[in-house]
PDB file of N, CA and C in Angstrom:
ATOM      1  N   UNK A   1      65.681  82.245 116.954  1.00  0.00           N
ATOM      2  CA  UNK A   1      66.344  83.496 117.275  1.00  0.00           C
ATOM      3  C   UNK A   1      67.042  84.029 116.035  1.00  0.00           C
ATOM      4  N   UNK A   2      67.048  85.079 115.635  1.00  0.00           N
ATOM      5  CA  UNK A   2      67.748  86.139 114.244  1.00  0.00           C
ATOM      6  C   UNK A   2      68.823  86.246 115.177  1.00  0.00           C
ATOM      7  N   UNK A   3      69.774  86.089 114.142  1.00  0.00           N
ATOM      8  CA  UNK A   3      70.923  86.709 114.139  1.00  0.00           C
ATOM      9  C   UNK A   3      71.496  87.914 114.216  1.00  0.00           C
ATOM     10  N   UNK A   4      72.977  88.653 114.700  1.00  0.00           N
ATOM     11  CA  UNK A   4      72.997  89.458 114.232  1.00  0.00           C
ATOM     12  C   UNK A   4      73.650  89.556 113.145  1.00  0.00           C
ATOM     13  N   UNK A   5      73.866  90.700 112.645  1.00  0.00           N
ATOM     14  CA  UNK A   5      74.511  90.938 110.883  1.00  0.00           C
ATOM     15  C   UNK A   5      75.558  91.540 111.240  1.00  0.00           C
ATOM     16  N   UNK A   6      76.660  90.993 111.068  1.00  0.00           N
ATOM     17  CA  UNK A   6      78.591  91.923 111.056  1.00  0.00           C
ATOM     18  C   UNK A   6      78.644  92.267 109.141  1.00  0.00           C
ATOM     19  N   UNK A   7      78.546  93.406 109.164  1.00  0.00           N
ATOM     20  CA  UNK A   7      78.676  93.939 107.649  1.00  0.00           C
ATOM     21  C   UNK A   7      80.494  94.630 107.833  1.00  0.00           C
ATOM     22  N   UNK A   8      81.374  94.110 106.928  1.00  0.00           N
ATOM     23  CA  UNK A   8      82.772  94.207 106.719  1.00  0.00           C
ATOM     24  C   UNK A   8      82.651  94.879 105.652  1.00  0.00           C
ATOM     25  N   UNK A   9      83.807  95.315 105.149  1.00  0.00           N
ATOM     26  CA  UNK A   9      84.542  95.924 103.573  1.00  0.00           C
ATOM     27  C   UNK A   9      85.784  94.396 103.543  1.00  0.00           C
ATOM     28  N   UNK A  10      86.302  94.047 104.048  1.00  0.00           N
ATOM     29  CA  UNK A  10      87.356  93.196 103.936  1.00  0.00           C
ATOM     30  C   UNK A  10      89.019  94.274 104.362  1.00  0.00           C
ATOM     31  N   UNK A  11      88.599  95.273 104.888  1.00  0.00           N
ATOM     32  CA  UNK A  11      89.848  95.762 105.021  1.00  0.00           C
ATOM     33  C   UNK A  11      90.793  95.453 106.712  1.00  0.00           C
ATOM     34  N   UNK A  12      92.266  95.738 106.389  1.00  0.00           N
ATOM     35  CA  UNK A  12      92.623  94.499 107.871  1.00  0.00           C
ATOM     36  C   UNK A  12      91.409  95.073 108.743  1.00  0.00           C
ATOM     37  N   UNK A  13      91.375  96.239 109.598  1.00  0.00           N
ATOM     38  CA  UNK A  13      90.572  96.674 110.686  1.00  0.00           C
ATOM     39  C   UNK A  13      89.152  95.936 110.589  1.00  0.00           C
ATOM     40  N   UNK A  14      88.358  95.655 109.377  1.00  0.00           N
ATOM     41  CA  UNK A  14      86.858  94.744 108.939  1.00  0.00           C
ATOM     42  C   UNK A  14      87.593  93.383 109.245  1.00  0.00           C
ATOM     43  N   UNK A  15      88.914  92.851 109.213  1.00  0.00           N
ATOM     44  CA  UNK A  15      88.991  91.538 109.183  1.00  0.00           C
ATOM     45  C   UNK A  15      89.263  90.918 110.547  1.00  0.00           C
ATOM     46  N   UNK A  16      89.772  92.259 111.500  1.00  0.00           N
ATOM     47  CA  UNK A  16      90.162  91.361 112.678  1.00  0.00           C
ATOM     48  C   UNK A  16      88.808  91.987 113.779  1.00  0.00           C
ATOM     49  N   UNK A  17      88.175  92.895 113.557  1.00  0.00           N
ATOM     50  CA  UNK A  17      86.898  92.814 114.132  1.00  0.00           C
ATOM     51  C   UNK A  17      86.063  91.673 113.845  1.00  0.00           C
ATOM     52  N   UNK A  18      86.087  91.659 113.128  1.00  0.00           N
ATOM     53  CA  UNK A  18      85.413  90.207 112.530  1.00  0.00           C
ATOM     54  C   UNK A  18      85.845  88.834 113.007  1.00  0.00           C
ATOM     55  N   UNK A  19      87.209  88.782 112.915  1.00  0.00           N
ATOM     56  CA  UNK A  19      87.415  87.538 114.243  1.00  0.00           C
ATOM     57  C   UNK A  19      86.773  87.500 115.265  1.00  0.00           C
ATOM     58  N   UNK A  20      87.301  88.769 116.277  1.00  0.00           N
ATOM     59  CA  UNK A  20      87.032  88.671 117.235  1.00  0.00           C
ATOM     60  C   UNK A  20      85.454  88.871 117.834  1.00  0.00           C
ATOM     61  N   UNK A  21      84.260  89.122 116.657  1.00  0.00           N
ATOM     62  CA  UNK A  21      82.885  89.360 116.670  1.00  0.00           C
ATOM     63  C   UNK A  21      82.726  87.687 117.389  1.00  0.00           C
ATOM     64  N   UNK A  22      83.005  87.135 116.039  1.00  0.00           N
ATOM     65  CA  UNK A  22      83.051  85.637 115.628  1.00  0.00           C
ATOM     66  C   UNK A  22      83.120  84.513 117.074  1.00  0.00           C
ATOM     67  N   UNK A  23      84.268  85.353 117.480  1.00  0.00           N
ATOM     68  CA  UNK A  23      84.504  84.464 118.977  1.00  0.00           C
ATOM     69  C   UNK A  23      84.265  84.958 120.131  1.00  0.00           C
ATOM     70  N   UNK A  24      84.006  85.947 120.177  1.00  0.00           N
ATOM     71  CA  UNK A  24      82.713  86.745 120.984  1.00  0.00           C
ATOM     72  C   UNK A  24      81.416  86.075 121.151  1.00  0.00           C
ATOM     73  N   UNK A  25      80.701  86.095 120.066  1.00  0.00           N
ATOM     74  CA  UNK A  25      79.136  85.922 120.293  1.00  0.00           C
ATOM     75  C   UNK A  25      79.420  84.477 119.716  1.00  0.00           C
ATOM     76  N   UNK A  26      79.966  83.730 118.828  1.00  0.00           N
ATOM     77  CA  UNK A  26      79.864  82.308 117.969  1.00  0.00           C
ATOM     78  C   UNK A  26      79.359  82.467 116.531  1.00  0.00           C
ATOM     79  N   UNK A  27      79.961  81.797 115.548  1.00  0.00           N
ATOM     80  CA  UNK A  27      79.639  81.815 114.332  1.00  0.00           C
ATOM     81  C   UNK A  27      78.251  81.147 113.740  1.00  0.00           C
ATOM     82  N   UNK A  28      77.977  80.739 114.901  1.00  0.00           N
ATOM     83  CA  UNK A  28      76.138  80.515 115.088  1.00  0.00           C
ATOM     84  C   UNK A  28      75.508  81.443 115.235  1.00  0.00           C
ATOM     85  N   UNK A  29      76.125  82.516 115.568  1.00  0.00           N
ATOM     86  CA  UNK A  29      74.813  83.862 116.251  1.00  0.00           C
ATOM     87  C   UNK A  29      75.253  84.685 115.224  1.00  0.00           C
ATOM     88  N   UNK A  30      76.054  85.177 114.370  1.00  0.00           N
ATOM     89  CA  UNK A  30      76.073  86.321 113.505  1.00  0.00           C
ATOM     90  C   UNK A  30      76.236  85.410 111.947  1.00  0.00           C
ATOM     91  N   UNK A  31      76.074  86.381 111.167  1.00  0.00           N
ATOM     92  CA  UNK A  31      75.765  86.396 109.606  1.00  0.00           C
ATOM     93  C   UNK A  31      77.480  87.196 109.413  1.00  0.00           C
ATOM     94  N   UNK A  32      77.730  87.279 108.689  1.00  0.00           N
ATOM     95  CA  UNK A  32      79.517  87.659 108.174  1.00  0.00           C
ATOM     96  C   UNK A  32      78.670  88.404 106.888  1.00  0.00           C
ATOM     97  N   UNK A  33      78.785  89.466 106.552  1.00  0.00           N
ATOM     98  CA  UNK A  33      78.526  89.721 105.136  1.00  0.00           C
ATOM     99  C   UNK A  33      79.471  90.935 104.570  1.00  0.00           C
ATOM    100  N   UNK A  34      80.331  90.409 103.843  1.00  0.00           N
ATOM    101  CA  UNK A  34      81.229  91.671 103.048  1.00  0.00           C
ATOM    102  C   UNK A  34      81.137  92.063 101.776  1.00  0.00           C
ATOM    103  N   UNK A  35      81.010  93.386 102.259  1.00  0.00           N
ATOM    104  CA  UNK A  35      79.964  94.401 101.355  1.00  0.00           C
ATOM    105  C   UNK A  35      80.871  94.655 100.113  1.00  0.00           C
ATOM    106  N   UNK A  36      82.440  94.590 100.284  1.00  0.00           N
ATOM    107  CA  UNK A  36      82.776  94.191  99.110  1.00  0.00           C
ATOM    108  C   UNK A  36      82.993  94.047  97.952  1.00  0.00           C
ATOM    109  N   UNK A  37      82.646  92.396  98.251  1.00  0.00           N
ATOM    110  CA  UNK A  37      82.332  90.830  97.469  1.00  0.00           C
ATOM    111  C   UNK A  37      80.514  91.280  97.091  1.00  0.00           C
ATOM    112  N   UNK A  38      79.695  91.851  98.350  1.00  0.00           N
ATOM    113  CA  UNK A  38      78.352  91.506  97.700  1.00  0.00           C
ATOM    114  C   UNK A  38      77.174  92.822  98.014  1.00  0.00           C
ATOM    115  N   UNK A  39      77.890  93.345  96.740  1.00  0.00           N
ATOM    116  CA  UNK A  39      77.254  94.764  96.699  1.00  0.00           C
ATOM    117  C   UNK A  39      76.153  94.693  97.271  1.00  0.00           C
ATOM    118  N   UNK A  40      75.133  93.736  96.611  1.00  0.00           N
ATOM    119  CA  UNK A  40      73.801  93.703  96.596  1.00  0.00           C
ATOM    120  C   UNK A  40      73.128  94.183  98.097  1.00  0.00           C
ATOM    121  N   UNK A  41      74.292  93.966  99.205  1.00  0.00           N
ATOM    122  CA  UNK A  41      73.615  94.507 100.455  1.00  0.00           C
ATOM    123  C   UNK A  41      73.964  95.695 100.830  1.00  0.00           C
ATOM    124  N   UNK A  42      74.806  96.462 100.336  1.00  0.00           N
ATOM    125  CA  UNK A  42      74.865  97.985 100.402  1.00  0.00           C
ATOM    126  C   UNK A  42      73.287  98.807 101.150  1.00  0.00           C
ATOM    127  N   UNK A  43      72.411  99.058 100.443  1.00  0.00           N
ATOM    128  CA  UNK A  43      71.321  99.299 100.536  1.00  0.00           C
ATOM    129  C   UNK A  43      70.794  98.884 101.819  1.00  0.00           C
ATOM    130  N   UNK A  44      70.927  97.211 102.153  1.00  0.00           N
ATOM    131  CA  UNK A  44      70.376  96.524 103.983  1.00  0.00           C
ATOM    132  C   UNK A  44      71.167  97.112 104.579  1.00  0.00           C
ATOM    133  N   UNK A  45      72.324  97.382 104.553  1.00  0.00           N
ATOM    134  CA  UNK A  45      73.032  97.503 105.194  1.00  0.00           C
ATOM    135  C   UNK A  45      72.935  99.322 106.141  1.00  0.00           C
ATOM    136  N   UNK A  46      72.891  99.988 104.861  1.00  0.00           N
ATOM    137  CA  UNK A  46      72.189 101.778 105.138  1.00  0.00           C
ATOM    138  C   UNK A  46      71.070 101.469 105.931  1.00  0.00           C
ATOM    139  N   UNK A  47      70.134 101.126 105.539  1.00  0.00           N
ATOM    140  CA  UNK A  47      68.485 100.619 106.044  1.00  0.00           C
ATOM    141  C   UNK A  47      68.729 100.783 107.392  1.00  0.00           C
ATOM    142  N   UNK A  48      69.669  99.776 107.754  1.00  0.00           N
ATOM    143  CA  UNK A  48      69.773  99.034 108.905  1.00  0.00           C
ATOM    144  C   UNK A  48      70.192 100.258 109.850  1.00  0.00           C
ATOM    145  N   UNK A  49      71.036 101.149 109.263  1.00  0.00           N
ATOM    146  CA  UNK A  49      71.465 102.073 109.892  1.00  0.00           C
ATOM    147  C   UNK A  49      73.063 102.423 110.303  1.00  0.00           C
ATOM    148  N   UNK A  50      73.803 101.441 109.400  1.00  0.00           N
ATOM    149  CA  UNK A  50      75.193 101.792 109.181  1.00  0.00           C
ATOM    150  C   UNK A  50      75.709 102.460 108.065  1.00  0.00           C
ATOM    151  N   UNK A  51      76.759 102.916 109.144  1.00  0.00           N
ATOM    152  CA  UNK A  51      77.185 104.531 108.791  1.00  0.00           C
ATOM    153  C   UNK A  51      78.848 104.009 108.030  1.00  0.00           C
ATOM    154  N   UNK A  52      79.889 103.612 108.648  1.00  0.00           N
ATOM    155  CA  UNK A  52      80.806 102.945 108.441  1.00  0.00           C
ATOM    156  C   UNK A  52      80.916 101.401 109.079  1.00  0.00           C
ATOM    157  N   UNK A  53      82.085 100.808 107.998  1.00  0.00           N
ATOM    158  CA  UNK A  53      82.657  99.240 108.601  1.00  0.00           C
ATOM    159  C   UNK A  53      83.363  99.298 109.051  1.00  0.00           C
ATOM    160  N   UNK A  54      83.868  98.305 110.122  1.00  0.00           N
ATOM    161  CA  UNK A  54      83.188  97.564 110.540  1.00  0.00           C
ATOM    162  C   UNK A  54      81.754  97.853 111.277  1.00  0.00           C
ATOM    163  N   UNK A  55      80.908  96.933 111.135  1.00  0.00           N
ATOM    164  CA  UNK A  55      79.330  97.324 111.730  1.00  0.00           C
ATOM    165  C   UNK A  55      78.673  96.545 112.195  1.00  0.00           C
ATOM    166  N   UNK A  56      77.904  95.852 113.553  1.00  0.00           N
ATOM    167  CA  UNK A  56      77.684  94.652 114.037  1.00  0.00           C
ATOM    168  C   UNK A  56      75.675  95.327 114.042  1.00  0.00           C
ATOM    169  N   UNK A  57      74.945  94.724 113.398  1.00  0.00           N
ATOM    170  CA  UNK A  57      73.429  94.797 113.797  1.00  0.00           C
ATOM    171  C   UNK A  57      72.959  93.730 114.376  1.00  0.00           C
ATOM    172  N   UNK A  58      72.623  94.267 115.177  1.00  0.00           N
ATOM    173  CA  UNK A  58      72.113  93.223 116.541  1.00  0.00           C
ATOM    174  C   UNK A  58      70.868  92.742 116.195  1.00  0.00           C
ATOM    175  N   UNK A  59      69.891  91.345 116.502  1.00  0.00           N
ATOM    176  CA  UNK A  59      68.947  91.067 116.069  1.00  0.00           C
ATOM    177  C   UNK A  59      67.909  92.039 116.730  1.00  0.00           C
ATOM    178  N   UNK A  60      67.920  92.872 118.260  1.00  0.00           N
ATOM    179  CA  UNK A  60      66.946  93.856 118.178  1.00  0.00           C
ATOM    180  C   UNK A  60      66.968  95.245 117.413  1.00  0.00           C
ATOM    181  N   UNK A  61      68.141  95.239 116.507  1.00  0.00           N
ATOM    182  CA  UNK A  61      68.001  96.560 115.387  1.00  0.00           C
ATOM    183  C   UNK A  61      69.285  97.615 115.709  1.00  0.00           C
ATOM    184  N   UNK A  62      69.492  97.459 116.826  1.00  0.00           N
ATOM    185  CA  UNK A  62      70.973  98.121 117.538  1.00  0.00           C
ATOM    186  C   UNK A  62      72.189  98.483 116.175  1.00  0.00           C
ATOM    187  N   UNK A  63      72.431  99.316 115.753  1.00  0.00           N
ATOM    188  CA  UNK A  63      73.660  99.485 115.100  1.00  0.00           C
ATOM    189  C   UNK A  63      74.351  99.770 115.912  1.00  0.00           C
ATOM    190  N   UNK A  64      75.836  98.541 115.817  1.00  0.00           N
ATOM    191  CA  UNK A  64      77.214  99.193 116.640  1.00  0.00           C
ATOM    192  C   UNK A  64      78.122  99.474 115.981  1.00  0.00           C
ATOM    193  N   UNK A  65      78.919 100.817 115.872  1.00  0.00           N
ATOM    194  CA  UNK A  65      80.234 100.381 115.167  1.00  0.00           C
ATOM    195  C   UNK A  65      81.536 100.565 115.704  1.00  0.00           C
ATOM    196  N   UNK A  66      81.650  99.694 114.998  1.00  0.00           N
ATOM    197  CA  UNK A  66      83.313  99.219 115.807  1.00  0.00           C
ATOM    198  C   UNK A  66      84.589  99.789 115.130  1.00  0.00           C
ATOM    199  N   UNK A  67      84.865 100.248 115.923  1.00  0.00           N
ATOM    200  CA  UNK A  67      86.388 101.095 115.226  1.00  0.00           C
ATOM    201  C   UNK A  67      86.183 101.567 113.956  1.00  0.00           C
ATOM    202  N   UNK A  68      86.629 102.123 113.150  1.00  0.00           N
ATOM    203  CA  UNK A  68      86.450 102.477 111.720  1.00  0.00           C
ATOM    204  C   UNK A  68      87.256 101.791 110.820  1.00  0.00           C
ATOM    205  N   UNK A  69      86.748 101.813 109.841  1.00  0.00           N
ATOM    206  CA  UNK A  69      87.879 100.767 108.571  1.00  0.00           C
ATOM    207  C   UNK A  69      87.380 101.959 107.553  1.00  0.00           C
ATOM    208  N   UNK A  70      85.892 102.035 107.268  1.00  0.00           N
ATOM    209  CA  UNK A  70      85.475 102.933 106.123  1.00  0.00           C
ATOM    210  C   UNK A  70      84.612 103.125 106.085  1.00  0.00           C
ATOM    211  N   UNK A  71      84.313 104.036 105.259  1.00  0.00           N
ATOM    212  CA  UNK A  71      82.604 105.317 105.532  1.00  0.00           C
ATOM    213  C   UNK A  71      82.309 104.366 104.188  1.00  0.00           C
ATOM    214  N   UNK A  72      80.665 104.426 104.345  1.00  0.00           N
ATOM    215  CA  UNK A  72      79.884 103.390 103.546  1.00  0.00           C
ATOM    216  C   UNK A  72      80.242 104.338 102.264  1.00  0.00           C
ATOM    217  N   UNK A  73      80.694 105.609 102.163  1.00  0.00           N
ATOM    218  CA  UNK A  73      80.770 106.143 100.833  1.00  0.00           C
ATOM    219  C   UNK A  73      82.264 105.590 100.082  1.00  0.00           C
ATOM    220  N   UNK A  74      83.121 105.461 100.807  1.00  0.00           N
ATOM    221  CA  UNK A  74      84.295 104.060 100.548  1.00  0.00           C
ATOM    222  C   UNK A  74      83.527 103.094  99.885  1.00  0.00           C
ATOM    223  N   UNK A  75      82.824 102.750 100.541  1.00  0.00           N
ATOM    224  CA  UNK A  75      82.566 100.790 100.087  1.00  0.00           C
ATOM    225  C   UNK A  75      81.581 101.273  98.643  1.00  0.00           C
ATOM    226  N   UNK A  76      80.644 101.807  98.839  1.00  0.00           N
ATOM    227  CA  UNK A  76      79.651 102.177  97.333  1.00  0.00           C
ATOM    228  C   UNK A  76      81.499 102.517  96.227  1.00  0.00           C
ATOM    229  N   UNK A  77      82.486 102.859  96.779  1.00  0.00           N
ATOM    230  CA  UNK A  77      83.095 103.131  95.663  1.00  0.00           C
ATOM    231  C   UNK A  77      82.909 104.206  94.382  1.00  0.00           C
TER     232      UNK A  77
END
């Protein structure tokens, strides 16, 4: 089974969605990736179809987003 992908910035609102993703579904079922720390997924992350972070992609392709922290034009910086 794929995972889903929680894409963060690290800001508080990215950090406590992110808990509570975590203990929601289990740190077995999602990927944590903060965009950050690792630019390099900027790009999967658009693909995927997120708009702002916090952002949960579900393994059938679903973009959710959860409350706002920041517009992906924030995180590119």
């Amino acid at each position: 089974m794929r995972k889903s992908i929680f894409y963060h910035a690290g800001c508080p609102v990215c950090t406590s969605a992110e808990k509570d993703i975590v203990n929601l579904i289990g740190a077995d079922n999602v990927e944590v990736v903060h965009l950050g720390e690792n630019k390099a997924r900027i790009s999967e992350a658009e693909n995927a179809g997120v708009k702002s972070v916090p952002a949960l992609v579900t393994p059938n392709g679903n973009t959710l987003h959860i409350n706002f922290g920041a517009s992906m034009e924030d995180v590119k910086g």
